[in-house]
PDB file of N, CA and C in Angstrom:
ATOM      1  N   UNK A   1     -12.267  12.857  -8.142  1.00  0.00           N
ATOM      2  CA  UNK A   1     -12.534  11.746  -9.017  1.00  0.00           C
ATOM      3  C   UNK A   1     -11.204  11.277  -9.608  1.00  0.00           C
ATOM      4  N   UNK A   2     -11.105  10.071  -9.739  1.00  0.00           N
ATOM      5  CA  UNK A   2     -10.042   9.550 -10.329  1.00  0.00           C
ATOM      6  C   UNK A   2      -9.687   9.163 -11.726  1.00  0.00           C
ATOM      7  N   UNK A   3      -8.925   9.006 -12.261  1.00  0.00           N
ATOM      8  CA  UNK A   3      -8.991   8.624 -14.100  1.00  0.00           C
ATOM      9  C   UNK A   3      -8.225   7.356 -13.792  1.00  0.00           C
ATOM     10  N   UNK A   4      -9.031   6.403 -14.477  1.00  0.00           N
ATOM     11  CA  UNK A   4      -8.554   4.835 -14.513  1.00  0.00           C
ATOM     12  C   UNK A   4      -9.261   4.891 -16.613  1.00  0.00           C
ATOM     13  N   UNK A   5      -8.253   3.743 -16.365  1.00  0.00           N
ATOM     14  CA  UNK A   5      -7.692   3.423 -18.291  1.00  0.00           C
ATOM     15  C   UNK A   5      -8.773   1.768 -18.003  1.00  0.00           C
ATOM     16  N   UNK A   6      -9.535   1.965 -19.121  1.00  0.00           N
ATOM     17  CA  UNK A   6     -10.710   0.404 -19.241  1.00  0.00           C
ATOM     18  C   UNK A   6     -10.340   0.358 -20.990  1.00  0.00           C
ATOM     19  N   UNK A   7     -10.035  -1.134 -21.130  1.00  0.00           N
ATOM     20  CA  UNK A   7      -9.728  -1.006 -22.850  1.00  0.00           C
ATOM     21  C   UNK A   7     -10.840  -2.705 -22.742  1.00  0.00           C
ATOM     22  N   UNK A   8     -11.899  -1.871 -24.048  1.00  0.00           N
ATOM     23  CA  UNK A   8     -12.960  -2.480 -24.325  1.00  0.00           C
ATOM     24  C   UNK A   8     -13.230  -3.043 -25.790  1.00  0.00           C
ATOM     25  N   UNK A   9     -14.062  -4.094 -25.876  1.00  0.00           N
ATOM     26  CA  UNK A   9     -14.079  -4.555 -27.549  1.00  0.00           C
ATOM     27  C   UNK A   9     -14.618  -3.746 -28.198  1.00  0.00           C
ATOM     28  N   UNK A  10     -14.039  -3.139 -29.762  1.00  0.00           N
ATOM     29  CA  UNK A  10     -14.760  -2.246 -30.307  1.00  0.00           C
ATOM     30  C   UNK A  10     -16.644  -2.514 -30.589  1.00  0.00           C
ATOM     31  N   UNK A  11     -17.044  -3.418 -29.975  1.00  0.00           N
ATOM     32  CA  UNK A  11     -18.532  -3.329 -29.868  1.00  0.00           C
ATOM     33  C   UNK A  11     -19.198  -2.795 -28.594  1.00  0.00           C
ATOM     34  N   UNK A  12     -18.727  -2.716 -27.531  1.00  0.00           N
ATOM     35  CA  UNK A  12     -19.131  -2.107 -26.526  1.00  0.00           C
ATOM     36  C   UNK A  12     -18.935  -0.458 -26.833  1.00  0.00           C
ATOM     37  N   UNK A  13     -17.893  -0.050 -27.506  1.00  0.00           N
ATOM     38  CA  UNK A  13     -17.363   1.391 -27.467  1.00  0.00           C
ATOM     39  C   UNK A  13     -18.507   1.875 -28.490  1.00  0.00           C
ATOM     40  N   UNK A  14     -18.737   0.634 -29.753  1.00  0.00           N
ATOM     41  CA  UNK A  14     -19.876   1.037 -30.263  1.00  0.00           C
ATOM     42  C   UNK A  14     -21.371   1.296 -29.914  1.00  0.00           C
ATOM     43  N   UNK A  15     -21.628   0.945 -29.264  1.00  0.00           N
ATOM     44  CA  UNK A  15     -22.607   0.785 -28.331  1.00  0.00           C
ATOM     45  C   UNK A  15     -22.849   2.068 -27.202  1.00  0.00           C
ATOM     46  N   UNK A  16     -21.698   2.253 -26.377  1.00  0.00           N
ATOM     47  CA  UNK A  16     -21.663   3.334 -25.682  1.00  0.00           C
ATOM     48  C   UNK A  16     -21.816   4.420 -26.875  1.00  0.00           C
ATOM     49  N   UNK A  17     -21.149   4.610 -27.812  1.00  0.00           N
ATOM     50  CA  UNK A  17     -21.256   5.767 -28.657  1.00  0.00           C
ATOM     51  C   UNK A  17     -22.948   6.245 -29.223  1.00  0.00           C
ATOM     52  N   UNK A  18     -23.491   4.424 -29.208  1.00  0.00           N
ATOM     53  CA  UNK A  18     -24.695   4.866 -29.966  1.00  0.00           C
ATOM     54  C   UNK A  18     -25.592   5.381 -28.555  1.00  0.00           C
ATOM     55  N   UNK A  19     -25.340   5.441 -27.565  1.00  0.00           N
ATOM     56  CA  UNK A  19     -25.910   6.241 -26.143  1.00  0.00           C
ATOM     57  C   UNK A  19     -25.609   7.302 -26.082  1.00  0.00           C
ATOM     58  N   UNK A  20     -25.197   7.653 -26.436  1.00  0.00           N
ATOM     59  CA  UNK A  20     -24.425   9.320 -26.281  1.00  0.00           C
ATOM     60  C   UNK A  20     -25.347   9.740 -27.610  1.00  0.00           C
ATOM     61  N   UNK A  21     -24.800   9.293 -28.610  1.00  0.00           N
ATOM     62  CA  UNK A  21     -25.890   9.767 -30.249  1.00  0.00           C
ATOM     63  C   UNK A  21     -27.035   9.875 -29.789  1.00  0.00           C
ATOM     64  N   UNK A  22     -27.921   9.143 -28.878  1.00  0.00           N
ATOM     65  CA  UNK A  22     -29.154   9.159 -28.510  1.00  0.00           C
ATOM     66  C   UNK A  22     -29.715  10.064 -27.341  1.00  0.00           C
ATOM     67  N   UNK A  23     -28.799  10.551 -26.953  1.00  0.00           N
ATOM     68  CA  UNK A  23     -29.004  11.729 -26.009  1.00  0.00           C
ATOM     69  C   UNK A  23     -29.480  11.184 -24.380  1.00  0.00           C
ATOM     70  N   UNK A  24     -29.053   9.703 -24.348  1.00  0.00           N
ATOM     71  CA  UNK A  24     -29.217   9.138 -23.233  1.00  0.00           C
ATOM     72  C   UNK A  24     -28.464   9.342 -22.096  1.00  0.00           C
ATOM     73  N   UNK A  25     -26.588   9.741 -22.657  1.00  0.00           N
ATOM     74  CA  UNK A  25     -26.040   9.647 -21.696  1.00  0.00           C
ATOM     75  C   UNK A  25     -24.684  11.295 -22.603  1.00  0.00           C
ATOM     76  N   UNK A  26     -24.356  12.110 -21.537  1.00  0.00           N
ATOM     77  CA  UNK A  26     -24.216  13.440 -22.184  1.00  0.00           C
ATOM     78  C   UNK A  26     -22.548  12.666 -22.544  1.00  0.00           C
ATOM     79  N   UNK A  27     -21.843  11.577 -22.286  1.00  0.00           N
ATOM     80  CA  UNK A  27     -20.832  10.764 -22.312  1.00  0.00           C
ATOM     81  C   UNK A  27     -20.872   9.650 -22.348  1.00  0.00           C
ATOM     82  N   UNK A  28     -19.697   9.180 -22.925  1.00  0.00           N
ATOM     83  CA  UNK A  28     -19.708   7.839 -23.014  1.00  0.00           C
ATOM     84  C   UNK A  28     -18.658   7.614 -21.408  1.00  0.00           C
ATOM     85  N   UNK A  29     -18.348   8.728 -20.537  1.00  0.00           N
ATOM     86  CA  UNK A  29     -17.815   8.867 -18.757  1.00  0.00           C
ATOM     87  C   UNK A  29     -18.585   8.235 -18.489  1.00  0.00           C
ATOM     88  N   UNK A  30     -19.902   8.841 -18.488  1.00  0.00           N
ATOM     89  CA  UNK A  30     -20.884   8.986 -17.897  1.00  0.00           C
ATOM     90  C   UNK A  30     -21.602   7.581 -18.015  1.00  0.00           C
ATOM     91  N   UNK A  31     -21.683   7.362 -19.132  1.00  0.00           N
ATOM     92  CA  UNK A  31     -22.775   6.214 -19.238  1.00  0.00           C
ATOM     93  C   UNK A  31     -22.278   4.698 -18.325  1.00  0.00           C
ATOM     94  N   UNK A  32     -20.374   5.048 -18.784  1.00  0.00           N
ATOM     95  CA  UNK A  32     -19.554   4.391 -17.790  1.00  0.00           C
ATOM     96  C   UNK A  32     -19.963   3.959 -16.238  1.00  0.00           C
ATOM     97  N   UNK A  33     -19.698   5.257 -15.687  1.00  0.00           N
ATOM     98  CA  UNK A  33     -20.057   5.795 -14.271  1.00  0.00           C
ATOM     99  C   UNK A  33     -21.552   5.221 -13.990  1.00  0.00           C
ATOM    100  N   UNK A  34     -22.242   5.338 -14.747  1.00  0.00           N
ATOM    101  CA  UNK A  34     -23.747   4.966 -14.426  1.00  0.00           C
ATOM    102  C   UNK A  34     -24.263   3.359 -14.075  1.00  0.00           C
ATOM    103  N   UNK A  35     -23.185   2.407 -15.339  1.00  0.00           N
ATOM    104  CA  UNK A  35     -23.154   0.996 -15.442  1.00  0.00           C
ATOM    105  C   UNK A  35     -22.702   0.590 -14.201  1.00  0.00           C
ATOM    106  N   UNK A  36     -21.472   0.949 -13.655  1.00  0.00           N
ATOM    107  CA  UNK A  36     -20.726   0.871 -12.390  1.00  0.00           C
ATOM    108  C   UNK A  36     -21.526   1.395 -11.455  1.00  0.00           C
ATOM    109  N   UNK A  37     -21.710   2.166 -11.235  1.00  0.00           N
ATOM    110  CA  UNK A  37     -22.775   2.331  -9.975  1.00  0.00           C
ATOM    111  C   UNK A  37     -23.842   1.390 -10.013  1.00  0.00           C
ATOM    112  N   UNK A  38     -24.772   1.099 -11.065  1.00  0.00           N
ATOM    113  CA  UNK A  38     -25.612   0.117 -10.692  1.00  0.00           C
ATOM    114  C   UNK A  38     -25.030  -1.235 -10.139  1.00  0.00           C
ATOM    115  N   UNK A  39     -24.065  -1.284 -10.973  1.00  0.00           N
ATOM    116  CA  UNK A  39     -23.340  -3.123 -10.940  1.00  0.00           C
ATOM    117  C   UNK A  39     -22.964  -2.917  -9.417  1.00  0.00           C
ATOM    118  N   UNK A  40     -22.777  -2.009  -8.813  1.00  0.00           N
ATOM    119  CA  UNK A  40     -21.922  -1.913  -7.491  1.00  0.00           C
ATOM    120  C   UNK A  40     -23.418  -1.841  -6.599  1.00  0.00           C
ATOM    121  N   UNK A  41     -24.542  -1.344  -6.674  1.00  0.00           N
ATOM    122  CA  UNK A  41     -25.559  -1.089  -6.086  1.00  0.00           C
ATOM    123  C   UNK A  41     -26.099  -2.804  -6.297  1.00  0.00           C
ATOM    124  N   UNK A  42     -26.063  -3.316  -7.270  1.00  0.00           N
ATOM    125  CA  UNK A  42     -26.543  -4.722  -7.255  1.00  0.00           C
ATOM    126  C   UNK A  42     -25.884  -5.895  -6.363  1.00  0.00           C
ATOM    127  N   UNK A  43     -24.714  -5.732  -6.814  1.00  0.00           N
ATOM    128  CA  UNK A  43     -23.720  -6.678  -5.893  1.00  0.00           C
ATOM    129  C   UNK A  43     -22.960  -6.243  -4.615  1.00  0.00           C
ATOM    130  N   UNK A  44     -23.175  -5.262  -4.255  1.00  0.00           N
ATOM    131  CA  UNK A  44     -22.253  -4.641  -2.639  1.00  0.00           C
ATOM    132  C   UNK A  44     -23.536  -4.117  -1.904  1.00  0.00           C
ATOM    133  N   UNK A  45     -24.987  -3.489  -2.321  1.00  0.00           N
ATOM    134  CA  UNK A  45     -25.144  -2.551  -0.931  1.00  0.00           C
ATOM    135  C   UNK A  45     -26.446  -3.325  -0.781  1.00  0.00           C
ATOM    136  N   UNK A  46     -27.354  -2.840   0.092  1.00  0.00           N
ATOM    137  CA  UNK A  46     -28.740  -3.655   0.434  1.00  0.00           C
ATOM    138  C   UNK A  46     -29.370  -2.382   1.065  1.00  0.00           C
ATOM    139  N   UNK A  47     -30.159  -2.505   0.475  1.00  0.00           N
ATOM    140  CA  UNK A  47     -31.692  -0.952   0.741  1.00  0.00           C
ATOM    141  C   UNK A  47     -30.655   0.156   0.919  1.00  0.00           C
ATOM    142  N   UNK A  48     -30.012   0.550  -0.535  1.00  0.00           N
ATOM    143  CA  UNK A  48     -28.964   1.584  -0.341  1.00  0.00           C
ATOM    144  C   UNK A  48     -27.685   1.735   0.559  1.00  0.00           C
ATOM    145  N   UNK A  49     -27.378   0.787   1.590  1.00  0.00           N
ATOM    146  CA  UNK A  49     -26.391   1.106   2.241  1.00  0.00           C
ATOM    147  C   UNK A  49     -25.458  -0.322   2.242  1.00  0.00           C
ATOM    148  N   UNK A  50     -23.891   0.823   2.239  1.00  0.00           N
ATOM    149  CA  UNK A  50     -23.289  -0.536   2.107  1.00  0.00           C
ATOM    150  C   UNK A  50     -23.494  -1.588   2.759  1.00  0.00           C
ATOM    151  N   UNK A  51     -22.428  -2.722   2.134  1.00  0.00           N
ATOM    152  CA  UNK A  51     -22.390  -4.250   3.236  1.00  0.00           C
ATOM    153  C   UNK A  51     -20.740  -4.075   4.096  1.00  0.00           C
ATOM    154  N   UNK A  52     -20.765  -3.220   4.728  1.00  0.00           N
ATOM    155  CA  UNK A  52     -19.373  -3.076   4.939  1.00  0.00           C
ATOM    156  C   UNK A  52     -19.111  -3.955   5.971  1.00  0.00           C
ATOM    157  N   UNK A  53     -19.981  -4.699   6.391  1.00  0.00           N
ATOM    158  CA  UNK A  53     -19.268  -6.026   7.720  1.00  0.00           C
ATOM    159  C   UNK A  53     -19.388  -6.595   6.688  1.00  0.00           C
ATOM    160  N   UNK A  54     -19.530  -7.342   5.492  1.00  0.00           N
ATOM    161  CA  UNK A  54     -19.271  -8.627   4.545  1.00  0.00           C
ATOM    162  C   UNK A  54     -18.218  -7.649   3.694  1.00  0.00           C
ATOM    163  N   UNK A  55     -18.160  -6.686   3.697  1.00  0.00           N
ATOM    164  CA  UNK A  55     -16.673  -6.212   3.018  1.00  0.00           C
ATOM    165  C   UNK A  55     -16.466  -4.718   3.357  1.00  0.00           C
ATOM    166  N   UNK A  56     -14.987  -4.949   3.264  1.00  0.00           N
ATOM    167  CA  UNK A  56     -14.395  -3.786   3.374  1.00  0.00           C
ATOM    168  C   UNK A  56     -14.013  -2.852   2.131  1.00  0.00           C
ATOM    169  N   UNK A  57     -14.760  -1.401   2.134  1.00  0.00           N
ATOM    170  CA  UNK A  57     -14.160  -0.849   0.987  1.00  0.00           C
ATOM    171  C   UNK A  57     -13.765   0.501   1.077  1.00  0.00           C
ATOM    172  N   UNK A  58     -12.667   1.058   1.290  1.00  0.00           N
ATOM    173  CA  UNK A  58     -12.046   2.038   0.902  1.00  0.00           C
ATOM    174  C   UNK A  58     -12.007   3.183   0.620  1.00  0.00           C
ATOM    175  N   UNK A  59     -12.094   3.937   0.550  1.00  0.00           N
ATOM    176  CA  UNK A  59     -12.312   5.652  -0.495  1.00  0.00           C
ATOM    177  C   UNK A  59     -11.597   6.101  -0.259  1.00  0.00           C
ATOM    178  N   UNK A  60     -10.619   6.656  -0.577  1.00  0.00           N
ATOM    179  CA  UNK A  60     -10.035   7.405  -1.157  1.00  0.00           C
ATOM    180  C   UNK A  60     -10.175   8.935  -1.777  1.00  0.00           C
ATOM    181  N   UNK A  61      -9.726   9.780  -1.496  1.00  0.00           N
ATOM    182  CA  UNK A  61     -10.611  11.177  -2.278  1.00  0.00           C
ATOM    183  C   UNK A  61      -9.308  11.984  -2.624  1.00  0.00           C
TER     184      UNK A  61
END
């Protein structure tokens, strides 16, 4: 896994914090990781699998 730097308005950080207080998400990583995967599942893949002939993407490990 990689560590990338995201600098956010203190209302989102508030927000993530009040997810974590709520026992929704065991991090505010996590809750991260979770937003991004959906947003990436919404806009890149179709019935779970990528669109990799409409794009090319990478990994890295």
């Amino acid at each position: 896994m990689q560590l990338i730097t995201v600098k956010m308005s203190d209302i989102y950080v508030s927000a993530l914090d009040k997810l974590v207080e709520l026992g929704m998400y065991p991090s505010r990583s996590e809750a991260i990781r979770v937003a991004i995967r959906d947003l990436l599942m919404k806009e890149l893949w179709v019935d779970g699998m990528p669109m990799t002939k409409e794009i090319d993407i990478k990994v890295e490990q």
